[in-house]
Protein backbone atom coordinates (compact mmCIF):
# COMPACT_ATOMS: atom_id res chain seq x y z
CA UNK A 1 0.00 0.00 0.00
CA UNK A 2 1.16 3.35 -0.83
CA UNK A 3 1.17 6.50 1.07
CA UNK A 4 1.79 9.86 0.37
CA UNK A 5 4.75 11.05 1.73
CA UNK A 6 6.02 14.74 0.30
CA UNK A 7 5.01 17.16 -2.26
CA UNK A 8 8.11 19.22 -3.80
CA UNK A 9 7.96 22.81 -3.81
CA UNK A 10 10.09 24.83 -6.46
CA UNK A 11 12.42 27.77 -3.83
CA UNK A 12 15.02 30.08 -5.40
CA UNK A 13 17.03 29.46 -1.62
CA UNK A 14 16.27 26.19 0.79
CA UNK A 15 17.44 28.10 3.76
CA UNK A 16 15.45 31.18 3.45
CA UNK A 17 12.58 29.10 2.71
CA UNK A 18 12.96 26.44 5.66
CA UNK A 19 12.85 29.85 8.17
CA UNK A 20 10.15 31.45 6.24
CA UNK A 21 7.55 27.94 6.67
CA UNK A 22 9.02 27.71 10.32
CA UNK A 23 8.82 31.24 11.82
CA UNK A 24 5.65 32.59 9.24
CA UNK A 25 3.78 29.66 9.20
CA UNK A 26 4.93 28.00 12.05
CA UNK A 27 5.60 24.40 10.63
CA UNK A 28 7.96 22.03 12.04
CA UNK A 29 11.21 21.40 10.04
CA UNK A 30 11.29 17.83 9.63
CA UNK A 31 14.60 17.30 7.60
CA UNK A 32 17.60 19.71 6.39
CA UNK A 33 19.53 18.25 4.45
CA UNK A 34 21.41 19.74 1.34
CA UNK A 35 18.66 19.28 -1.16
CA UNK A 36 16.27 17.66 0.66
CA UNK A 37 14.73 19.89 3.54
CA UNK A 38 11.25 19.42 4.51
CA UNK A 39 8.35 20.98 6.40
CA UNK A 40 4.95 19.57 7.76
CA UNK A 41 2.54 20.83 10.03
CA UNK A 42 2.60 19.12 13.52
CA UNK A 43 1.00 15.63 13.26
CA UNK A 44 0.85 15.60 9.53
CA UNK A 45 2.78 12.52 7.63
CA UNK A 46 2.78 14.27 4.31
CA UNK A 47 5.92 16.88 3.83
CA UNK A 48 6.46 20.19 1.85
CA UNK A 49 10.17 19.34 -0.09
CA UNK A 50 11.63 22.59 -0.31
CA UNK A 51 13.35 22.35 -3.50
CA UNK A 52 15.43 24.77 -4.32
CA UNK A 53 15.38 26.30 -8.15
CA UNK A 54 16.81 24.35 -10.15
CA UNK A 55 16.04 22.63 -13.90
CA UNK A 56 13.33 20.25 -13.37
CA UNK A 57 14.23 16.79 -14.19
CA UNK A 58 12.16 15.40 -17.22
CA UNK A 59 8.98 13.68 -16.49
CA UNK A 60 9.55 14.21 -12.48
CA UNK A 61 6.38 15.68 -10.65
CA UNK A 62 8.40 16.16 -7.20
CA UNK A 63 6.05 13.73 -5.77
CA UNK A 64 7.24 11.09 -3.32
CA UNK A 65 5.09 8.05 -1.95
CA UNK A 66 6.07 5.62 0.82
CA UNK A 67 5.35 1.84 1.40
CA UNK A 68 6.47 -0.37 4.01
CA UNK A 69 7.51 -3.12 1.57
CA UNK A 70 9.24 -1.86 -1.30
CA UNK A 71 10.08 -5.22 -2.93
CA UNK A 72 6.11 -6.27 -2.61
CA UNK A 73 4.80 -2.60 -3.83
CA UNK A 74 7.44 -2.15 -6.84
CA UNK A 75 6.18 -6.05 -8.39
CA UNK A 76 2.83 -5.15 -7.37
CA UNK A 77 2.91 -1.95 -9.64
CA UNK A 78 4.91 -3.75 -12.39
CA UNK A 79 2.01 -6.82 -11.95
CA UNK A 80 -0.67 -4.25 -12.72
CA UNK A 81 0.79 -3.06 -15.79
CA UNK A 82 3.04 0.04 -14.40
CA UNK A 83 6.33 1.05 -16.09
CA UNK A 84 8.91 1.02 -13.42
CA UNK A 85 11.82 3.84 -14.87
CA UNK A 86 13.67 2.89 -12.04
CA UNK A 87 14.24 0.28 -10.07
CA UNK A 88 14.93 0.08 -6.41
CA UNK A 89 17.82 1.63 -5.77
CA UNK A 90 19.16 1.19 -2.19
CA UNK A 91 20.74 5.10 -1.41
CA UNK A 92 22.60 6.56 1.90
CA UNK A 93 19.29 8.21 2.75
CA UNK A 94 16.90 5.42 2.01
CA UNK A 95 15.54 2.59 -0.91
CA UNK A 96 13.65 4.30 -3.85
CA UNK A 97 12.27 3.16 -7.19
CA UNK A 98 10.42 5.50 -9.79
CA UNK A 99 7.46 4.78 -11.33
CA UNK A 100 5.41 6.79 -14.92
CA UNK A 101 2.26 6.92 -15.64
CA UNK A 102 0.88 6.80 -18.88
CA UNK A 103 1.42 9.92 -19.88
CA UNK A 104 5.27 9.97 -18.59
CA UNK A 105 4.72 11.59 -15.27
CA UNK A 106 7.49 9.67 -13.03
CA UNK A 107 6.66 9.32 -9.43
CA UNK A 108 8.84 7.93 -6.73
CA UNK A 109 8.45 5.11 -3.91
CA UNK A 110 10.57 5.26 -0.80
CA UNK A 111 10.67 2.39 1.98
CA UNK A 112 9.53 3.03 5.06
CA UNK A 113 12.37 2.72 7.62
């Protein structure tokens, strides 16, 4: 089963950013890394990535989903017919495969540590 897990959000400068969703809008910072810091309202699972301005990378909406079984969800989606553009892919910050719909939209699956 898949859940949503962040939404990316296009910022000329992370930093600037990260302060102005914790001090304006007063939501918690939940990871600052470089290239990867995100926000989410107390008690909320699903993230704000605060991406910072960059080219987008073809096809990718900047939308992440999470699944406690990884291995079960990616041959579940490839079972039902899904195009897997990447396969899982075990990374220093976690294990990720990409996913496109039909009209080349990539998504991305992270495990659930």
């Amino acid at each position: 089963m898949l859940t949503f897990e962040t939404v990316a959000v296009v910022v000329r400068d992370e930093k600037k950013a990260m302060k102005f969703w914790k001090d304006k809008i007063g939501l918690r910072v939940v990871t600052s890394w470089p290239h990867w810091v995100t926000v989410a309202p107390r008690g909320s699972n699903v993230r704000l990535h605060l991406c910072p301005d960059s080219r987008p990378e073809k096809g990718n909406t900047g939308f992440l989903f999470s699944t406690k079984d990884i291995v079960r969800e990616e041959k579940r989606l490839r079972s039902n017919g899904v195009k897997i553009t990447q396969p899982i892919k075990k990374e220093d910050w976690g294990t990720i495969f990409w996913f496109a719909d039909p009209d080349g939209n990539e998504f991305q699956v992270i495990q659930d540590e």
